[in-house]
PDB file of N, CA and C in Angstrom:
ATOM      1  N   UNK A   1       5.162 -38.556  46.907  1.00  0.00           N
ATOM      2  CA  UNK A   1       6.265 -39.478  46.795  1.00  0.00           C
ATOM      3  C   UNK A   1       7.552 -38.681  46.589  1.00  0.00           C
ATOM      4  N   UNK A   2       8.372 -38.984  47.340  1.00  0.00           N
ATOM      5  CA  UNK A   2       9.382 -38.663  47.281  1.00  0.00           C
ATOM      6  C   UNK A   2      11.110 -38.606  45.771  1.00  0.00           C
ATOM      7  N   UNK A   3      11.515 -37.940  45.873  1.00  0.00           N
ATOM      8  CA  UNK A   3      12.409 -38.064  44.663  1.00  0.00           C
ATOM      9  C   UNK A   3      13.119 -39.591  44.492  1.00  0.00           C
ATOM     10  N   UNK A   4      14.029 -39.504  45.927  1.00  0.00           N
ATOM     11  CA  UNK A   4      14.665 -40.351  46.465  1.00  0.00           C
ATOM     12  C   UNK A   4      14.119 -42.210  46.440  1.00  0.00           C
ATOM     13  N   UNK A   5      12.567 -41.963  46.833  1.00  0.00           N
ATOM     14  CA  UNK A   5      11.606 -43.161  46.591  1.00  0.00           C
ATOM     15  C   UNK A   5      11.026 -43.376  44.965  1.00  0.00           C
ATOM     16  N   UNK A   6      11.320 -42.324  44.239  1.00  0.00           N
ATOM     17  CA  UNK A   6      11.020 -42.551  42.679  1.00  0.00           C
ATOM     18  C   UNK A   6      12.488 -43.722  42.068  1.00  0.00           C
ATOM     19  N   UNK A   7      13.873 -42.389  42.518  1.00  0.00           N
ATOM     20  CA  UNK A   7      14.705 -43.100  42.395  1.00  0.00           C
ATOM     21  C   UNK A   7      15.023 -44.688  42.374  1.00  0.00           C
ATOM     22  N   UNK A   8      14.830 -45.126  43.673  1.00  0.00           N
ATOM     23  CA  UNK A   8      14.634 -46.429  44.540  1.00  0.00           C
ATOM     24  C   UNK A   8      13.868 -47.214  43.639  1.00  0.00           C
ATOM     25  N   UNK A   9      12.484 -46.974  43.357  1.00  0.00           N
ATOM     26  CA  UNK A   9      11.543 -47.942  42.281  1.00  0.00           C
ATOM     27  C   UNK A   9      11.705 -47.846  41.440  1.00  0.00           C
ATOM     28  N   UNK A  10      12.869 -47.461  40.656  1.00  0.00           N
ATOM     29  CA  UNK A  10      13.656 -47.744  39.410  1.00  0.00           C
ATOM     30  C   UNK A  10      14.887 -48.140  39.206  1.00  0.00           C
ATOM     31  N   UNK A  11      15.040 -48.302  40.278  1.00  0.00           N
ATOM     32  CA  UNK A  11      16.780 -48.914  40.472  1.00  0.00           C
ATOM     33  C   UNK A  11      16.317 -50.099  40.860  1.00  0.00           C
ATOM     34  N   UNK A  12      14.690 -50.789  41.532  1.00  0.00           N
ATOM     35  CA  UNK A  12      14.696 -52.211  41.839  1.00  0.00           C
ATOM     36  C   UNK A  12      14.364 -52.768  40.444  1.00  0.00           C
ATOM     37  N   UNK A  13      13.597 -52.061  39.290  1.00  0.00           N
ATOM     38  CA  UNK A  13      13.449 -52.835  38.220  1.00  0.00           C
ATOM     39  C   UNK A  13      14.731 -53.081  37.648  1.00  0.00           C
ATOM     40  N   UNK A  14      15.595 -52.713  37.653  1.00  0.00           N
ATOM     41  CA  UNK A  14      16.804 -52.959  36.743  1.00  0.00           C
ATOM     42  C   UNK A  14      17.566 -54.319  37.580  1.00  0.00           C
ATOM     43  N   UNK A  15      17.087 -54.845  38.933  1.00  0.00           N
ATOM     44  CA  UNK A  15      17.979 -56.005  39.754  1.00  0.00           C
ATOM     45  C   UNK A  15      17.167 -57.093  39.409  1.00  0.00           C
ATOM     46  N   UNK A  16      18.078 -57.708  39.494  1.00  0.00           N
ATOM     47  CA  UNK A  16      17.493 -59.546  39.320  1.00  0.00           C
ATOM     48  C   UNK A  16      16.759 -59.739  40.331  1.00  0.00           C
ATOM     49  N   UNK A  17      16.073 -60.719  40.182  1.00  0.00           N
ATOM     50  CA  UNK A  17      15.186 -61.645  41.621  1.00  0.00           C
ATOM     51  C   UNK A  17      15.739 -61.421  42.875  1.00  0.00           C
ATOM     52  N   UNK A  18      17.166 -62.199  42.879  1.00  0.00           N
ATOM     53  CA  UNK A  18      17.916 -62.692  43.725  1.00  0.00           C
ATOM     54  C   UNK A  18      17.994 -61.204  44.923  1.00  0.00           C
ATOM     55  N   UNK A  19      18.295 -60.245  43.760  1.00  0.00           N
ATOM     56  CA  UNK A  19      18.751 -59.214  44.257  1.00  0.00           C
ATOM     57  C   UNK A  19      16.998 -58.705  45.194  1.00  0.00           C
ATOM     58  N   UNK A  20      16.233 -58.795  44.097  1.00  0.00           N
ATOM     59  CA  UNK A  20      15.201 -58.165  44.474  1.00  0.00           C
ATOM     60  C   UNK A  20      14.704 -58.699  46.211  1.00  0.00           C
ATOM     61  N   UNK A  21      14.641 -59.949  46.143  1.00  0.00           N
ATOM     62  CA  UNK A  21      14.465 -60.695  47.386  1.00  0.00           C
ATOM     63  C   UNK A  21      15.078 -60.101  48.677  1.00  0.00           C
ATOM     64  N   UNK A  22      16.538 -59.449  48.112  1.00  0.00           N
ATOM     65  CA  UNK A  22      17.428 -59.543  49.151  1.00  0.00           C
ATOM     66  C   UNK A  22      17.046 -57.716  49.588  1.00  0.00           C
ATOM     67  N   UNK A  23      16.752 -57.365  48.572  1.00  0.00           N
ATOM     68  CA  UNK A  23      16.121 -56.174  49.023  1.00  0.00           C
ATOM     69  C   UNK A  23      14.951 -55.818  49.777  1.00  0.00           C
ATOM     70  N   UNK A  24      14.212 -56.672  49.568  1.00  0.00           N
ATOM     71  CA  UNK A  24      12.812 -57.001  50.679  1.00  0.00           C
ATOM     72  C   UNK A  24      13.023 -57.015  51.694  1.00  0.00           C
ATOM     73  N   UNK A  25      14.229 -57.972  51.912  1.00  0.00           N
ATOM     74  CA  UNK A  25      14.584 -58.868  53.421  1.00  0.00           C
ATOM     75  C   UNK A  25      14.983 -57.753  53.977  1.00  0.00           C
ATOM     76  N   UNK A  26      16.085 -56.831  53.309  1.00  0.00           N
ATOM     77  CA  UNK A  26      16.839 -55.594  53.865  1.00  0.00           C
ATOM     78  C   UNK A  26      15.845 -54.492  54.491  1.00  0.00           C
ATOM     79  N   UNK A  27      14.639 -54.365  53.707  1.00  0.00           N
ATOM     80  CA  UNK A  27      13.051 -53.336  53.994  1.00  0.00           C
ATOM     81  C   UNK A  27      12.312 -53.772  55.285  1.00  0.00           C
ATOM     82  N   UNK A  28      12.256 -55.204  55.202  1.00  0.00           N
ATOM     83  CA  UNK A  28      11.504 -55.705  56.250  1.00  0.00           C
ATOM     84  C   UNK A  28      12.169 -55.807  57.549  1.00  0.00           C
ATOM     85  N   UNK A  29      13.999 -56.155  57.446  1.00  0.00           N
ATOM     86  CA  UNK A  29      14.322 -56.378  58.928  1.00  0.00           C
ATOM     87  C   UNK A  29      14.388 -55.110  58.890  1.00  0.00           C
ATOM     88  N   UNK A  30      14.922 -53.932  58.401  1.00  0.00           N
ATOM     89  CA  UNK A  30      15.021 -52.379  59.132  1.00  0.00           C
ATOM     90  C   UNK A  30      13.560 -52.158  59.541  1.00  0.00           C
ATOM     91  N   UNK A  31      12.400 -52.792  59.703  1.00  0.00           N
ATOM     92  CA  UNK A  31      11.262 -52.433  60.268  1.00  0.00           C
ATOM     93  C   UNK A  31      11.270 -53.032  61.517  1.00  0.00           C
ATOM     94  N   UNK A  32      12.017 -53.970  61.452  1.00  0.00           N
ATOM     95  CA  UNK A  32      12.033 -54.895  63.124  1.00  0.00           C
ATOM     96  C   UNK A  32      12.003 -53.969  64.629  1.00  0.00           C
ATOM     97  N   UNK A  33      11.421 -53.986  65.171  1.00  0.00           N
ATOM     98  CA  UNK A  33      12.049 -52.796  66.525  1.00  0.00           C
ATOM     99  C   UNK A  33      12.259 -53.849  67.570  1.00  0.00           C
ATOM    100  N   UNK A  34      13.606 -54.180  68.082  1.00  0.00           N
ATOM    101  CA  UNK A  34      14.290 -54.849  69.141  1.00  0.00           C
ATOM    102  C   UNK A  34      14.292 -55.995  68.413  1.00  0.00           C
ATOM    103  N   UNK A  35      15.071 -56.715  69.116  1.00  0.00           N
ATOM    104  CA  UNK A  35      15.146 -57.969  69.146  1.00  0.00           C
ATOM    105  C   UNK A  35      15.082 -58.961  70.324  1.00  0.00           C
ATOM    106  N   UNK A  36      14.274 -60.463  70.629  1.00  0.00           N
ATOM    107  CA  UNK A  36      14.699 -60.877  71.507  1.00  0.00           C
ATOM    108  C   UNK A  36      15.640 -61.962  71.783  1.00  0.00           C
ATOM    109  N   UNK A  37      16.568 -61.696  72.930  1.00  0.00           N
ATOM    110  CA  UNK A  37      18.049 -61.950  73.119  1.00  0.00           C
ATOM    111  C   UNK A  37      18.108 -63.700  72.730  1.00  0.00           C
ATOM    112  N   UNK A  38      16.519 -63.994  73.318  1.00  0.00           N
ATOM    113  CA  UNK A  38      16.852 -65.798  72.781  1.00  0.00           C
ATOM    114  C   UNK A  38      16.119 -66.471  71.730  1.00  0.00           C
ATOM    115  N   UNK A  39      15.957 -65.211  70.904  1.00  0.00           N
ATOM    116  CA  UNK A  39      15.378 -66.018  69.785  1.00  0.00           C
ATOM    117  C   UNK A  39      16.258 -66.943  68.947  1.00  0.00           C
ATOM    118  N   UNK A  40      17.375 -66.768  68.923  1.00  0.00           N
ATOM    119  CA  UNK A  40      18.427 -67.113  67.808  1.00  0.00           C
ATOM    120  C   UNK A  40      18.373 -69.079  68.616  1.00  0.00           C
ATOM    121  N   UNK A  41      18.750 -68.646  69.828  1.00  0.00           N
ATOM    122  CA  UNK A  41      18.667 -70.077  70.627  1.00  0.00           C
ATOM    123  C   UNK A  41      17.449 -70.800  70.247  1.00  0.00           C
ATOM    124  N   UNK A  42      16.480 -70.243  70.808  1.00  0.00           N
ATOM    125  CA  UNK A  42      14.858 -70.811  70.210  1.00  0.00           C
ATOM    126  C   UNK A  42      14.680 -71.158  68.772  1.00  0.00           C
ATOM    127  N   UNK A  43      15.185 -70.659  68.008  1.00  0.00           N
ATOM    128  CA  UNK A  43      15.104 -71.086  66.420  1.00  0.00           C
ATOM    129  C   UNK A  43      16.322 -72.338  66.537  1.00  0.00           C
ATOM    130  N   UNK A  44      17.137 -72.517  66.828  1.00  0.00           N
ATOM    131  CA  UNK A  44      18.118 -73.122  66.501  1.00  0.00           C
ATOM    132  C   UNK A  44      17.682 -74.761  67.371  1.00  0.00           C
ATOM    133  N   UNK A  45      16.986 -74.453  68.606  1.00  0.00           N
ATOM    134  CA  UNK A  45      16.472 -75.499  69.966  1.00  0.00           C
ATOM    135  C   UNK A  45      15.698 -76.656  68.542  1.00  0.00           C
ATOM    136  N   UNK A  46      14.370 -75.615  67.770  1.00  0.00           N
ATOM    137  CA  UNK A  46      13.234 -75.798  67.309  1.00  0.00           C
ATOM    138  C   UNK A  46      13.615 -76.756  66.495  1.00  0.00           C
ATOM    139  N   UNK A  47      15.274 -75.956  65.358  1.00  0.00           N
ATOM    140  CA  UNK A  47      15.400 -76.509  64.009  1.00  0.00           C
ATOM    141  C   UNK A  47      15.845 -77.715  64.515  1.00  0.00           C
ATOM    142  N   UNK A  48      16.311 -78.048  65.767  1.00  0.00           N
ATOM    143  CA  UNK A  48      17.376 -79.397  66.020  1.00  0.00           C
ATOM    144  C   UNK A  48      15.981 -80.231  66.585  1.00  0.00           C
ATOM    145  N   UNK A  49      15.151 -79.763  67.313  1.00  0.00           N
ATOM    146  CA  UNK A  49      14.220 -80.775  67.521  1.00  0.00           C
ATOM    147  C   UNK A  49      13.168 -81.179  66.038  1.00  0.00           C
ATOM    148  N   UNK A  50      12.926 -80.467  65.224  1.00  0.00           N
ATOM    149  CA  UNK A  50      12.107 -80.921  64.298  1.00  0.00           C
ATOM    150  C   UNK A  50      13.518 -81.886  63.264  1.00  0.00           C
ATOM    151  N   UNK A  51      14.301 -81.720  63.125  1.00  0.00           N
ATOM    152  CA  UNK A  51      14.874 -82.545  62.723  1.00  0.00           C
ATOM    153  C   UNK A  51      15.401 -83.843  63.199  1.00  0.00           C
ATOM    154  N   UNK A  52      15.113 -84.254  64.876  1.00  0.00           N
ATOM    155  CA  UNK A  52      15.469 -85.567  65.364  1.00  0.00           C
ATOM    156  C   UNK A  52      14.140 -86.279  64.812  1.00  0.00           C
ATOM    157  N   UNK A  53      12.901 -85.699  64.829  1.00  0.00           N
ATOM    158  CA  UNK A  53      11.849 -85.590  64.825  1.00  0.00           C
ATOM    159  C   UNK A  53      11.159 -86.715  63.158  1.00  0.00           C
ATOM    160  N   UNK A  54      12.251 -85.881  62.246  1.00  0.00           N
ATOM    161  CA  UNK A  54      12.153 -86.474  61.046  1.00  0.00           C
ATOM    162  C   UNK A  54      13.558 -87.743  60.992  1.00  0.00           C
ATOM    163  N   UNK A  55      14.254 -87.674  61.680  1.00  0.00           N
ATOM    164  CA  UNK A  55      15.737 -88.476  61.465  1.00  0.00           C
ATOM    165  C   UNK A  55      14.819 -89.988  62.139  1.00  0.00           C
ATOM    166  N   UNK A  56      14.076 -89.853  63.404  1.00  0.00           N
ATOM    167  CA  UNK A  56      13.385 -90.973  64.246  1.00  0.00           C
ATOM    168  C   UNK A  56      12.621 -91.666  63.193  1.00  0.00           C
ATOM    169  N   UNK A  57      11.657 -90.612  62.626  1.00  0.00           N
ATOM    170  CA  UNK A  57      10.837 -91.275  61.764  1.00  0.00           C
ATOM    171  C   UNK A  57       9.403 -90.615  62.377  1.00  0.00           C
ATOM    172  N   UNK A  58       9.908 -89.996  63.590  1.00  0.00           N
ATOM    173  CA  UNK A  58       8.254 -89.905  64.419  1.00  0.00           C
ATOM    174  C   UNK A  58       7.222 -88.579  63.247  1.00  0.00           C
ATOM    175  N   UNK A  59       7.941 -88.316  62.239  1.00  0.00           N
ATOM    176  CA  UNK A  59       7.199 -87.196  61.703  1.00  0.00           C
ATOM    177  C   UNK A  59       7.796 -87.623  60.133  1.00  0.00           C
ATOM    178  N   UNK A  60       6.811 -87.684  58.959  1.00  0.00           N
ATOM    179  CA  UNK A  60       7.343 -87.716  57.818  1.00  0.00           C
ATOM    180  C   UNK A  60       7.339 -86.251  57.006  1.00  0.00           C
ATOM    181  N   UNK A  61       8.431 -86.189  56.123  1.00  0.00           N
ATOM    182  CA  UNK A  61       8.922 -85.319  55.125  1.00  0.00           C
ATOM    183  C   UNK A  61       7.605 -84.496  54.201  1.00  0.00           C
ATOM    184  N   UNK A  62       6.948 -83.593  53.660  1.00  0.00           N
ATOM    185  CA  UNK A  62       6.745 -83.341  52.960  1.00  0.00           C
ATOM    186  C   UNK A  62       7.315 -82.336  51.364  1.00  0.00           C
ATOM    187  N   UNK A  63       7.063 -83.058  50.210  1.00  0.00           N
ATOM    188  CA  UNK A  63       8.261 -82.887  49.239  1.00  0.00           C
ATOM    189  C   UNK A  63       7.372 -80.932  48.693  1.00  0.00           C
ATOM    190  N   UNK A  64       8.560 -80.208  48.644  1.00  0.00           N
ATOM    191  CA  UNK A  64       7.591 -78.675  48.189  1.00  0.00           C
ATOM    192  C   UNK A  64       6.945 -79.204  46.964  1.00  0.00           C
ATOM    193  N   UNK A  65       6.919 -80.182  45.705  1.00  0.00           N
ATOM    194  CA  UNK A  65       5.951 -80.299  44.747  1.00  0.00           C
ATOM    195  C   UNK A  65       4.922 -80.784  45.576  1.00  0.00           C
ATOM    196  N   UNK A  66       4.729 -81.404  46.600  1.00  0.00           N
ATOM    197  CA  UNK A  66       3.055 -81.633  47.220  1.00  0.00           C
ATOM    198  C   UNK A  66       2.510 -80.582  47.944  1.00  0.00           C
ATOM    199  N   UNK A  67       3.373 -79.809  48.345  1.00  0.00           N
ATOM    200  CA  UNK A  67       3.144 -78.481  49.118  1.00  0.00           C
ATOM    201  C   UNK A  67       2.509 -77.574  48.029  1.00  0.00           C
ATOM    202  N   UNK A  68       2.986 -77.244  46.941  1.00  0.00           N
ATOM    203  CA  UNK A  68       2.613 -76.315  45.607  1.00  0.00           C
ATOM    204  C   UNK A  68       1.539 -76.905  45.560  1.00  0.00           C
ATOM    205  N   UNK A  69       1.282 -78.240  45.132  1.00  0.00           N
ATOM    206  CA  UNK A  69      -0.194 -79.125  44.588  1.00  0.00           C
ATOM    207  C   UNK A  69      -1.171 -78.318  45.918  1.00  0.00           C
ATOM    208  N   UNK A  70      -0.848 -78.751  46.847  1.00  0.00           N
ATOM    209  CA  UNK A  70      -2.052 -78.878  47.786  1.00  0.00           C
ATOM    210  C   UNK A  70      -2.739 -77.171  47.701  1.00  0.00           C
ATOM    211  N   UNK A  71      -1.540 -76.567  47.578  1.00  0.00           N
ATOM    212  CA  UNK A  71      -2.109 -74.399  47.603  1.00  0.00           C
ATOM    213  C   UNK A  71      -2.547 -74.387  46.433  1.00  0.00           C
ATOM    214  N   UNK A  72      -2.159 -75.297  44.995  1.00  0.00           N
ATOM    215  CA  UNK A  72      -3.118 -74.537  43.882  1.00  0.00           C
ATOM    216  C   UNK A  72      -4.479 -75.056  43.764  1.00  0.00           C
ATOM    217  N   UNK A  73      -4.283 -76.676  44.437  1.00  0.00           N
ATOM    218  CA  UNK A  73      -5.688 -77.019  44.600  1.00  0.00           C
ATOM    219  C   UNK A  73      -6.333 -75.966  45.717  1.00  0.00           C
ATOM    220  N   UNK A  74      -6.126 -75.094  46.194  1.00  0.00           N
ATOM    221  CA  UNK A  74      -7.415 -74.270  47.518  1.00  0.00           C
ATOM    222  C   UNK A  74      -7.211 -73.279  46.331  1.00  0.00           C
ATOM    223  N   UNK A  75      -7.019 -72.906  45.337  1.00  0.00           N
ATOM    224  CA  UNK A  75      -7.394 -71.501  44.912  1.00  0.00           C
ATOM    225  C   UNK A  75      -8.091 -71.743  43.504  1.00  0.00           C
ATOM    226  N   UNK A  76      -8.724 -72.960  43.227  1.00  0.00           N
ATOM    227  CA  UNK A  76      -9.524 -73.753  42.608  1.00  0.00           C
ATOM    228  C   UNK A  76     -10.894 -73.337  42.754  1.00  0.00           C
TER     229      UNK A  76
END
């Protein structure tokens, strides 16, 4: 292990969550290799169709407290 990487895992204990999170995100996209040119479109196509989706009615809401319930009930 490196000095530099000792450094690093002691400078993340001293950051908040918030921070910590944002440091992940920063680890994980510098692992990305390329990007594709229409993903941003495709995410954006997706988010506007799943939301007419719920606005119609053709799909109902689930609230994250039933989402939490349902994962601690499988590790039961």
């Amino acid at each position: 292990m490196s000095a530099v990487f000792k450094q690093v895992i002691e400078n993340i204990k001293q950051l908040s969550p918030d921070e910590r999170a944002l440091v992940a995100h920063c680890l994980i996209s510098s692992l990305e290799t390329g990007q594709d040119d229409n993903v941003d479109e495709a995410w954006a196509a997706l988010a506007e169709k799943r939301y007419l989706e719920l606005e119609s009615g053709m799909v109902k809401g689930v609230s994250w407290d039933n989402i939490k319930n349902e994962v601690k009930g499988q590790d039961d």
